[in-house]
Protein backbone atom coordinates (compact mmCIF):
# COMPACT_ATOMS: atom_id res chain seq x y z
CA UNK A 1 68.32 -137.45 -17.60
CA UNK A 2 65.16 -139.74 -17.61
CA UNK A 3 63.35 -136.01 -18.53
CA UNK A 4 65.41 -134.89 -21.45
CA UNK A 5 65.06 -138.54 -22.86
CA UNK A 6 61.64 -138.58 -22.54
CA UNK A 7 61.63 -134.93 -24.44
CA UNK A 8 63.47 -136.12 -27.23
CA UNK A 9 61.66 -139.48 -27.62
CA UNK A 10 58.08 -137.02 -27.72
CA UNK A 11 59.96 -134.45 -30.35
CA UNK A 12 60.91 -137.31 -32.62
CA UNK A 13 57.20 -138.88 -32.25
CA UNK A 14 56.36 -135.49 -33.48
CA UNK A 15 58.89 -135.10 -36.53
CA UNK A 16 57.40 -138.75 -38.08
CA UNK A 17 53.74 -137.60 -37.31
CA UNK A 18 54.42 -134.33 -39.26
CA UNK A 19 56.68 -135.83 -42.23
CA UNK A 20 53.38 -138.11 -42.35
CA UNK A 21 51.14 -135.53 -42.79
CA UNK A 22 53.07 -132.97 -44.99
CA UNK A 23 52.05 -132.77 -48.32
CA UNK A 24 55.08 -133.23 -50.78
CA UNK A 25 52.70 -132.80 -53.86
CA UNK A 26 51.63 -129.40 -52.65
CA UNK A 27 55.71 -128.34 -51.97
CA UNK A 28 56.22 -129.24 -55.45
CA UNK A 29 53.31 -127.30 -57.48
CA UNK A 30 54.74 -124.05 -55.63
CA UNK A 31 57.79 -124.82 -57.17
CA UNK A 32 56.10 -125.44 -60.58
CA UNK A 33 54.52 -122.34 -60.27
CA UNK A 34 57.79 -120.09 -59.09
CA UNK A 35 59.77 -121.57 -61.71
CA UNK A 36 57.16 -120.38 -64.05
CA UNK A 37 58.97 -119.96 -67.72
CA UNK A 38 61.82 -122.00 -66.61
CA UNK A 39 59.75 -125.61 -66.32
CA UNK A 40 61.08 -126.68 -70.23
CA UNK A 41 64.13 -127.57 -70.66
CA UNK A 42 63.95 -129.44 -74.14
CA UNK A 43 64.85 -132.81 -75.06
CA UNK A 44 61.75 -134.46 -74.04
CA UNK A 45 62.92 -133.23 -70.11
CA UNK A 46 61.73 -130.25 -67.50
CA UNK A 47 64.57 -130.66 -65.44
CA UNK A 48 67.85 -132.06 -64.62
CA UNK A 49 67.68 -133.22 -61.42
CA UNK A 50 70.16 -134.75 -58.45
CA UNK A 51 69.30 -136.51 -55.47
CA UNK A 52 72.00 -137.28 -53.50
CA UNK A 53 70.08 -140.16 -51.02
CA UNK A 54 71.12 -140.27 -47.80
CA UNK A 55 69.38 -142.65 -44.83
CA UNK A 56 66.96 -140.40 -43.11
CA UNK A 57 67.02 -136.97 -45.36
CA UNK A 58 67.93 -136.44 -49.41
CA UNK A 59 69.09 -133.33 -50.83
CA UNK A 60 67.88 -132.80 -54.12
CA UNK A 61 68.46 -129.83 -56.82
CA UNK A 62 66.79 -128.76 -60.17
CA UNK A 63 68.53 -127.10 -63.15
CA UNK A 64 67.26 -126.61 -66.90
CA UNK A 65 69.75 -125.74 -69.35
CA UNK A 66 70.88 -122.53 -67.68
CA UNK A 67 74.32 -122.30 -65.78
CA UNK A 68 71.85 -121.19 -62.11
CA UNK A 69 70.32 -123.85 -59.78
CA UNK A 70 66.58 -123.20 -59.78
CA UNK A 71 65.89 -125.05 -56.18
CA UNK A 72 67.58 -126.42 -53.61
CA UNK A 73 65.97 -128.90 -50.40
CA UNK A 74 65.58 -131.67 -48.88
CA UNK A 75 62.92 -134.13 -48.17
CA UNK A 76 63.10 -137.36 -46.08
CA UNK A 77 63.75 -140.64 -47.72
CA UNK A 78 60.60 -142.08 -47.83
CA UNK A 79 58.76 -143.62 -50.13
CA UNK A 80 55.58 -141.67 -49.61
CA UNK A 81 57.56 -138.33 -49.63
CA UNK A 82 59.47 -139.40 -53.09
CA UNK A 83 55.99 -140.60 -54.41
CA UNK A 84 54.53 -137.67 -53.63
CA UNK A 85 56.55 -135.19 -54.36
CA UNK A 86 57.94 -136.40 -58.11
CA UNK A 87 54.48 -137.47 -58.78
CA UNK A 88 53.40 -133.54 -59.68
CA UNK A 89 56.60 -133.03 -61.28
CA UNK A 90 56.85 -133.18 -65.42
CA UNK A 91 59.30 -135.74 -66.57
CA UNK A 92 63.10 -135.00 -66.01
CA UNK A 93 65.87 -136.76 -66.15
CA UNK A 94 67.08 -137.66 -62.41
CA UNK A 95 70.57 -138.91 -61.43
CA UNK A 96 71.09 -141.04 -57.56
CA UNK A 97 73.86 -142.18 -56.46
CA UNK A 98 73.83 -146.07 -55.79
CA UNK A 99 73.38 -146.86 -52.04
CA UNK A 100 70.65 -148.95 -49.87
CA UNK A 101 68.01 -147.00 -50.92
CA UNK A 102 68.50 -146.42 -54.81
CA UNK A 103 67.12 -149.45 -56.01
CA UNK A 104 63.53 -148.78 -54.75
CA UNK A 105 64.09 -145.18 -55.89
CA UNK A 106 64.91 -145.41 -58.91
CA UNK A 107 62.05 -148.18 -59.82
CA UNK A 108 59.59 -145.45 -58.62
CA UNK A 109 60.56 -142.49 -59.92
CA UNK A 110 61.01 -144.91 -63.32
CA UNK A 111 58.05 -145.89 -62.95
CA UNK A 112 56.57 -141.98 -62.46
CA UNK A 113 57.95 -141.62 -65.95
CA UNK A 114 61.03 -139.77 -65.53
CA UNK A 115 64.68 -140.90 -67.24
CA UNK A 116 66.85 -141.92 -64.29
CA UNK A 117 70.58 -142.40 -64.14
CA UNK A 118 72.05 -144.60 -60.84
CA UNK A 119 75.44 -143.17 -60.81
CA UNK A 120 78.81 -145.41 -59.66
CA UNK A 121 80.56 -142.89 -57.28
CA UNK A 122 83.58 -144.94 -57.28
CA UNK A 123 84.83 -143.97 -60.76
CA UNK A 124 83.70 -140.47 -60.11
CA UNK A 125 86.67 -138.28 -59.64
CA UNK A 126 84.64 -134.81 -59.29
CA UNK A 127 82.40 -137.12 -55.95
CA UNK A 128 85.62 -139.29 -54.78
CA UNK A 129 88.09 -136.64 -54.75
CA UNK A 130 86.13 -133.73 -53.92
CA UNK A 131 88.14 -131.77 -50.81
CA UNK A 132 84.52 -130.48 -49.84
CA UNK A 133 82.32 -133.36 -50.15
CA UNK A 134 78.99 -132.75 -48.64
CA UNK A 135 75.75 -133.87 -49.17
CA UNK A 136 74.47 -130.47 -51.20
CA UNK A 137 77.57 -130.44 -53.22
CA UNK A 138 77.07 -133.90 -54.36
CA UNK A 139 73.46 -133.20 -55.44
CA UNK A 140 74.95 -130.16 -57.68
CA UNK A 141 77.57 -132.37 -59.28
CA UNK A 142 75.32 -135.17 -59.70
CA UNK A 143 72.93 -132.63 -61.46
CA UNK A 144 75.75 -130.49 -63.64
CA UNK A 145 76.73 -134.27 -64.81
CA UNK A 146 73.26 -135.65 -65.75
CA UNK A 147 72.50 -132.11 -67.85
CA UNK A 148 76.30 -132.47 -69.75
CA UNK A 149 76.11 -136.55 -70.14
CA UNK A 150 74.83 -138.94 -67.93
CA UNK A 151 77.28 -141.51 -69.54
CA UNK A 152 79.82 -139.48 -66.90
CA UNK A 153 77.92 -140.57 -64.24
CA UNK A 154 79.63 -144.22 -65.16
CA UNK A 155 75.46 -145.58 -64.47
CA UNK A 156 74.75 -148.95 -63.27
CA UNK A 157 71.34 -151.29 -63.41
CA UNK A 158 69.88 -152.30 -60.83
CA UNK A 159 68.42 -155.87 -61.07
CA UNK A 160 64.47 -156.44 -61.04
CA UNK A 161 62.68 -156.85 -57.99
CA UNK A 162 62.51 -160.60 -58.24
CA UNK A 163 65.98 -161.15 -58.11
CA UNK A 164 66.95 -158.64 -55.34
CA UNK A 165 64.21 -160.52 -53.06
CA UNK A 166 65.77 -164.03 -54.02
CA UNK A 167 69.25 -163.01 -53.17
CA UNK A 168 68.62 -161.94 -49.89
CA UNK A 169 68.26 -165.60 -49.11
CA UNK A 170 72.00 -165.55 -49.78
CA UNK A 171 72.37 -162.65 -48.27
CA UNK A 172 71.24 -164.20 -45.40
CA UNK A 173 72.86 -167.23 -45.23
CA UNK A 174 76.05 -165.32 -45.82
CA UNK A 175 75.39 -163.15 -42.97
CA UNK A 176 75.29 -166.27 -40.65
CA UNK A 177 78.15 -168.32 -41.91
CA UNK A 178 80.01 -164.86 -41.12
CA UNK A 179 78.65 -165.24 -37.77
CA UNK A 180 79.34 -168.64 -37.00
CA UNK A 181 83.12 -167.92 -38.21
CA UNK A 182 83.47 -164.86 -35.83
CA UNK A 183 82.00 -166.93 -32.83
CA UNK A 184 84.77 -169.74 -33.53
CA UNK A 185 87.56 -167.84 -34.20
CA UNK A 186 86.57 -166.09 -30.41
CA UNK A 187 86.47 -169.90 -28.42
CA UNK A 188 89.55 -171.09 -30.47
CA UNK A 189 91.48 -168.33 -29.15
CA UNK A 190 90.02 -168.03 -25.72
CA UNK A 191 90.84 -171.86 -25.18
CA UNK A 192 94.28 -171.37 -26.69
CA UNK A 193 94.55 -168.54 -23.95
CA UNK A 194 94.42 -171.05 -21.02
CA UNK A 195 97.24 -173.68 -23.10
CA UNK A 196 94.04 -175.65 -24.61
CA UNK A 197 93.22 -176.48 -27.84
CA UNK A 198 90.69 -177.39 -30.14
CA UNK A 199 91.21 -179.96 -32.90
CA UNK A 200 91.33 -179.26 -36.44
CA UNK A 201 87.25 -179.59 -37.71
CA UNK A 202 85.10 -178.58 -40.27
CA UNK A 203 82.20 -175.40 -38.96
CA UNK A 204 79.08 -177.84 -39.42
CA UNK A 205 81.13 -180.12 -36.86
CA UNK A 206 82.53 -177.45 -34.13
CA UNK A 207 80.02 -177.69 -31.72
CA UNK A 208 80.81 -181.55 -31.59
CA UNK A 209 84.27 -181.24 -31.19
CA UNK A 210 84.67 -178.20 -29.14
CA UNK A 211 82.03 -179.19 -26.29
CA UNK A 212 84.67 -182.40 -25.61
CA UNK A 213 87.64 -180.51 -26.13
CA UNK A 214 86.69 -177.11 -23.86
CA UNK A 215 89.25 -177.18 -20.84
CA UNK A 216 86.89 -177.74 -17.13
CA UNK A 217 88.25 -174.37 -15.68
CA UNK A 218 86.36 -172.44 -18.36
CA UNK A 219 83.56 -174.98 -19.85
CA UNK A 220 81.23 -173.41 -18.03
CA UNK A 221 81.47 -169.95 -19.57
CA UNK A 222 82.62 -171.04 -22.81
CA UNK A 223 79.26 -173.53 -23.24
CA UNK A 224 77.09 -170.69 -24.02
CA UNK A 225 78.99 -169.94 -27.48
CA UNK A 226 79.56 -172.89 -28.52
CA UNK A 227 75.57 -173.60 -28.00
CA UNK A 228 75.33 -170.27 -29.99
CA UNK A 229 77.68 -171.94 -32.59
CA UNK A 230 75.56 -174.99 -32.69
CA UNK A 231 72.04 -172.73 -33.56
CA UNK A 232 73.83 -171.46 -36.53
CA UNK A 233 74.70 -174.70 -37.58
CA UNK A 234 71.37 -175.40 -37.82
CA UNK A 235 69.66 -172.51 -39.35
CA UNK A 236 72.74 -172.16 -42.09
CA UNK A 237 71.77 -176.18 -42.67
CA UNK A 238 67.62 -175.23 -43.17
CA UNK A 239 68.69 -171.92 -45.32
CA UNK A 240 70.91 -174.66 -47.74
CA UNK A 241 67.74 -176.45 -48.03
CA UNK A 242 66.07 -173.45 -49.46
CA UNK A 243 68.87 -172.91 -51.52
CA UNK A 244 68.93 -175.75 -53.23
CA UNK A 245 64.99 -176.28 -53.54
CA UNK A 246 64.97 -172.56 -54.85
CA UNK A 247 68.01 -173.71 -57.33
CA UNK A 248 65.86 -176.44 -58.68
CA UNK A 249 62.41 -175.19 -58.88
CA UNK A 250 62.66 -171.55 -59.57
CA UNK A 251 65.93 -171.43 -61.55
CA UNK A 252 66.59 -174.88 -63.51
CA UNK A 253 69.22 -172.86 -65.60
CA UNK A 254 71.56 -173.54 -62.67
CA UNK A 255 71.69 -177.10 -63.49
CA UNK A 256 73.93 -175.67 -66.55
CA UNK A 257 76.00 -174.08 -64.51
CA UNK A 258 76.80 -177.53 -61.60
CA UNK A 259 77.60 -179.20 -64.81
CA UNK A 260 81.52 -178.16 -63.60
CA UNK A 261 82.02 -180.12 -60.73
CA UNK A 262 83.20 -177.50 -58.03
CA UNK A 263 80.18 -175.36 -58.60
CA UNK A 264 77.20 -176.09 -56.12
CA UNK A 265 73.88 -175.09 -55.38
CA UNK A 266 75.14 -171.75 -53.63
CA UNK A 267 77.33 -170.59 -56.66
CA UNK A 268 75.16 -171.03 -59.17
CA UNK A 269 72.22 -169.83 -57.27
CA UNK A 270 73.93 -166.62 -56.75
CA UNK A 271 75.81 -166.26 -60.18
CA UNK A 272 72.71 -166.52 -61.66
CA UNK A 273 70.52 -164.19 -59.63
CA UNK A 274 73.44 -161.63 -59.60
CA UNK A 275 73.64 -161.35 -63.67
CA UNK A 276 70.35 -162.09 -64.07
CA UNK A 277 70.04 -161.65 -67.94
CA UNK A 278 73.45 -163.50 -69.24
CA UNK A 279 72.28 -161.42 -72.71
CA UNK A 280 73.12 -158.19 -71.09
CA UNK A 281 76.94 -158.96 -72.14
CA UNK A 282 77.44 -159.28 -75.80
CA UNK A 283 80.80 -161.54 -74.84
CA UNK A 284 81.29 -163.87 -72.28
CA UNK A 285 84.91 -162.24 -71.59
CA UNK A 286 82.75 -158.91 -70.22
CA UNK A 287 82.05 -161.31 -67.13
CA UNK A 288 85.52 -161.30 -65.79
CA UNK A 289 85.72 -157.53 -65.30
CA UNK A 290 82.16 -157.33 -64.27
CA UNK A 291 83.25 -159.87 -61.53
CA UNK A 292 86.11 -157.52 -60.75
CA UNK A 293 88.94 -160.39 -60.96
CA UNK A 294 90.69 -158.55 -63.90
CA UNK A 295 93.80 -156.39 -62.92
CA UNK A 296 93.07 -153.36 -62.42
CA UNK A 297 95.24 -150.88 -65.13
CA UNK A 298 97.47 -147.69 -64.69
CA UNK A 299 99.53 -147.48 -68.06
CA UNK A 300 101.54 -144.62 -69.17
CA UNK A 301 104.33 -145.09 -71.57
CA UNK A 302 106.47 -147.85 -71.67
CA UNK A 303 105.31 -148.23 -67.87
CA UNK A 304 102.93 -151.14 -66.94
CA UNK A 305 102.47 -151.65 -63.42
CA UNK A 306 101.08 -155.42 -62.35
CA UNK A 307 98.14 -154.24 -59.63
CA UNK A 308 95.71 -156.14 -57.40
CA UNK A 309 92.54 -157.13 -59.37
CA UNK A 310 89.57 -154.46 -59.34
CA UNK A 311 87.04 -156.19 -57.00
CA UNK A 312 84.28 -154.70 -58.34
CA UNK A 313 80.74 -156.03 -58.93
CA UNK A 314 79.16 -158.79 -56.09
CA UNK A 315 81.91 -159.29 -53.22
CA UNK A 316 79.55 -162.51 -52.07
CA UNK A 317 79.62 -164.24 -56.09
CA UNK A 318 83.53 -163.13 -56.41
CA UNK A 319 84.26 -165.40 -52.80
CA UNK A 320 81.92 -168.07 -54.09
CA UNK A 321 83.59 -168.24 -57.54
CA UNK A 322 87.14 -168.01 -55.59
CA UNK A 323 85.73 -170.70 -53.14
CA UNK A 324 84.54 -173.22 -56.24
CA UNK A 325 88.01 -172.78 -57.72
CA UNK A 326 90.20 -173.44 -54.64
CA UNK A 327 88.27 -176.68 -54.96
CA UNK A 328 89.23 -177.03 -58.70
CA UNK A 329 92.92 -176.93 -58.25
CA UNK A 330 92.76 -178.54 -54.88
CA UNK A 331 93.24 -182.16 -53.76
CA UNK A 332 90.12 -183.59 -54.72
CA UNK A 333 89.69 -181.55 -58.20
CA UNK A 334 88.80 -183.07 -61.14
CA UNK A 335 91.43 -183.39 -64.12
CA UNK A 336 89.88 -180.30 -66.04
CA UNK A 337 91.04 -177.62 -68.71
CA UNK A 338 90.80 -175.45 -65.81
CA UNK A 339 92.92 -177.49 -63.54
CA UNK A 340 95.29 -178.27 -65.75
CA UNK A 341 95.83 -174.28 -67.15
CA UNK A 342 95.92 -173.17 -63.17
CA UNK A 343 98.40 -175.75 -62.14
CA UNK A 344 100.70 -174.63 -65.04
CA UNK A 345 100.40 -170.98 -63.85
CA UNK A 346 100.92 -172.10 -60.16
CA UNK A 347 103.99 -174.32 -61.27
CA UNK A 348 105.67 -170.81 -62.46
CA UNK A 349 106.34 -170.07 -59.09
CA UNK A 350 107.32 -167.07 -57.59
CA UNK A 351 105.88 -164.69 -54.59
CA UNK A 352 102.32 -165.38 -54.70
CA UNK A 353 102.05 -167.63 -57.33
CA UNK A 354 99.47 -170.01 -55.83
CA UNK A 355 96.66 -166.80 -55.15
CA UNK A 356 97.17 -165.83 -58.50
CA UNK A 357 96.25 -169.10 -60.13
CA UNK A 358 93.07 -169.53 -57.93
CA UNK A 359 92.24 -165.73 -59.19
CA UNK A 360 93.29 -166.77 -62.75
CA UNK A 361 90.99 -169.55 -62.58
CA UNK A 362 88.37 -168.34 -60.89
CA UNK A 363 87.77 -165.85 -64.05
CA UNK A 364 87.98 -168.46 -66.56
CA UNK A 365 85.20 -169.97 -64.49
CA UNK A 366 83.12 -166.92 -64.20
CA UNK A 367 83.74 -166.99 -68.38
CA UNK A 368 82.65 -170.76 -68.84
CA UNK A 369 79.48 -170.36 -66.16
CA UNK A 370 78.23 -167.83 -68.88
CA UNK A 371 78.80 -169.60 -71.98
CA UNK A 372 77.14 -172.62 -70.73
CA UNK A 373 74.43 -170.70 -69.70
CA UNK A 374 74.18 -169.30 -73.25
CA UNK A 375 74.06 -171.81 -75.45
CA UNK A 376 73.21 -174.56 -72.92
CA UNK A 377 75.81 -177.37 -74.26
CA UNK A 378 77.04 -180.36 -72.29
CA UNK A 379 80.13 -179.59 -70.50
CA UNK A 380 83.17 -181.02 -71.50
CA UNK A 381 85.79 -181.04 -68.95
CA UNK A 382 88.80 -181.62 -71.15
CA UNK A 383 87.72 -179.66 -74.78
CA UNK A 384 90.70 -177.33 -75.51
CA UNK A 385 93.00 -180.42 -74.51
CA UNK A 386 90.95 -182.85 -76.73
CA UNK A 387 91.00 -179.93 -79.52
CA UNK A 388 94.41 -179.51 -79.45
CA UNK A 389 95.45 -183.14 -79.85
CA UNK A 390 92.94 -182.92 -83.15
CA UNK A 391 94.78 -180.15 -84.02
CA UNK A 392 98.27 -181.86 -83.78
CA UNK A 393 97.09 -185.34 -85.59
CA UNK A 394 96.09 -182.94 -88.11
CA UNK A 395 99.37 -181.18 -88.78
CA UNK A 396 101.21 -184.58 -88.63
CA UNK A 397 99.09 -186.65 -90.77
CA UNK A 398 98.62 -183.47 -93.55
């Protein structure tokens, strides 16, 4: 056993040394030079091309305006293959589909000069659907749908470079607050196991209250998770240091956004990084669906079903938002138009009724983030209730 492992550990040294020293610029004159005629396309393009990225190895394809695929491989996902390669070839127009890799991908073949298309695979029917999904087949749809209209290909933009480094602070953070949750949830239950129990406590306070409250009969082997729990505590705390001096120093348009009490550091932090340019979205209404907390639609006839919301865009910025209003129409919120609009939806009753306001609410918040963002006014926590009391005076004195 210790031989075979020792083979395959030599054979893979081997594959990396020889992906490093392959040429990707040479495979791709040959191909220039066997396509020979067949290297214009028109438009301004050589090629259609689809690259359908996987984690080690990428299948790729080339068409021109013919109905015949001109090549077919692979190459491994790498950014000195990729540079390489697409380097010696004339601009084309490229479609990826989004994954880990596509946002470095697409910046380089970009900035190569080619047109590139990052394709949303979950409102691709002819990718989703397909009964013979593969890696090669996905490459030849991706390519057949760039050539036809990459609007098909339902593209997304990536954000800039800046902002996909400062998020994975969040990212981060997120990571170990999901950690610290996990390794609670396991000592509550394991203490509940043995007719203990821990009292109710906030996270940043677990450790406290858990060390007292651990029954003696399994302290001792409980002690190292809850000094696990502890750690996290502490790195989450430095990490919301950096949060905040990041919010301050490097963002001061987030100090538009904490004008609504409810909405911290964190959530404004990541709002902002995660639209990045609030003049991308000619309304502020286009934030909700970006968000995904719209209903998602399936209409025919006089038949309207009522379906879950679309949870699409940021998962992290969509819990945050959902997080900042649970606060809003909680205990300690404010009185607020906001409040005030998801209490009266709440106060309809009915299966569900409470999720549905913090939902409701959390979209108008998304909404109102943006607009203060925009045109930078003073928050006013009580403006549609203040205008509509103008409005009524009006109508009584006139």
């Amino acid at each position: 056993m210790k031989k075979n492992s020792k083979r395959e550990n030599v054979k893979k040294q081997n594959d990396v040394k020889a992906q490093k020293k392959h040429d990707y610029s040479a495979d791709a004159k040959r191909l220039l030079v066997k396509l020979g005629q067949k290297s214009t396309a028109g438009g301004g393009n050589a090629y259609f091309i689809g690259i359908d990225l996987g984690d080690k190895k990428s299948n790729y394809c080339f068409l021109d305006r013919g109905e015949e695929f001109l090549a077919e491989d692979q190459m491994p996902t790498t950014l000195e293959a990729f540079a390489s390669y697409f380097k010696a070839i004339p601009r084309s127009r490229i479609a990826l589909e989004v994954g880990t890799h596509s946002p470095w991908v697409s910046n380089l073949l970009e900035g190569l000069g080619h047109e590139v298309y990052v394709a949303n695979p979950r409102k691709m029917e002819s990718i989703k659907k397909n009964k013979r999904k593969n890696d090669k087949t996905d490459a030849r749809t991706l390519t057949r749908l760039v050539r036809a209209d990459p609007q098909l290909l339902h593209p997304i933009r990536h954000r800039g470079i800046q902002a996909r480094e400062d998020l994975t602070l969040l990212r981060a953070r997120d990571a170990l607050v999901g950690a610290r949750t996990k390794l609670i949830n396991c000592v509550r239950g394991l203490v509940k196991s043995v007719g203990g129990r821990i009292p109710k406590c906030s996270s940043e306070s677990f450790h406290k209250q858990a060390e007292e409250a651990i029954p003696s009969n399994i302290r001792e082997m409980m002690l190292p998770i809850v000094e696990q729990i502890a750690a996290l505590t502490a790195q989450i705390r430095k990490l919301d240091g950096q949060v905040k001096k990041m919010s301050n120093e490097k963002y001061p348009e987030t100090a538009l956004l904490k004008q609504v009490e409810g909405v911290g550091d964190l959530t404004s932090l990541a709002y902002t990084l995660t639209l990045e340019n609030p003049e991308r979205f000619a309304k502020s209404r286009e934030v909700g669906p970006y968000m995904g907390l719209v209903p998602r639609q399936d209409d025919s006839g006089e038949s309207s079903k009522q379906l879950r919301i679309t949870k699409a865009g940021d998962m992290m910025v969509r819990r945050l938002l959902t997080g900042s209003s649970q606060y809003i129409l909680g205990p300690f919120g404010p009185d607020t138009d906001l409040r005030r609009f998801g209490l009266k939806l709440a106060a309809r009753g009915g299966k569900n009724a409470k999720k549905r306001a913090v939902t409701a609410v959390a979209r108008k918040l998304a909404v109102l983030l943006h607009r203060l963002w925009v045109t930078a006014e003073e928050y006013e926590p009580l403006r549609n209730t203040r205008l509509q009391g103008e409005a009524l005076a009006a109508v009584a004195n006139g």
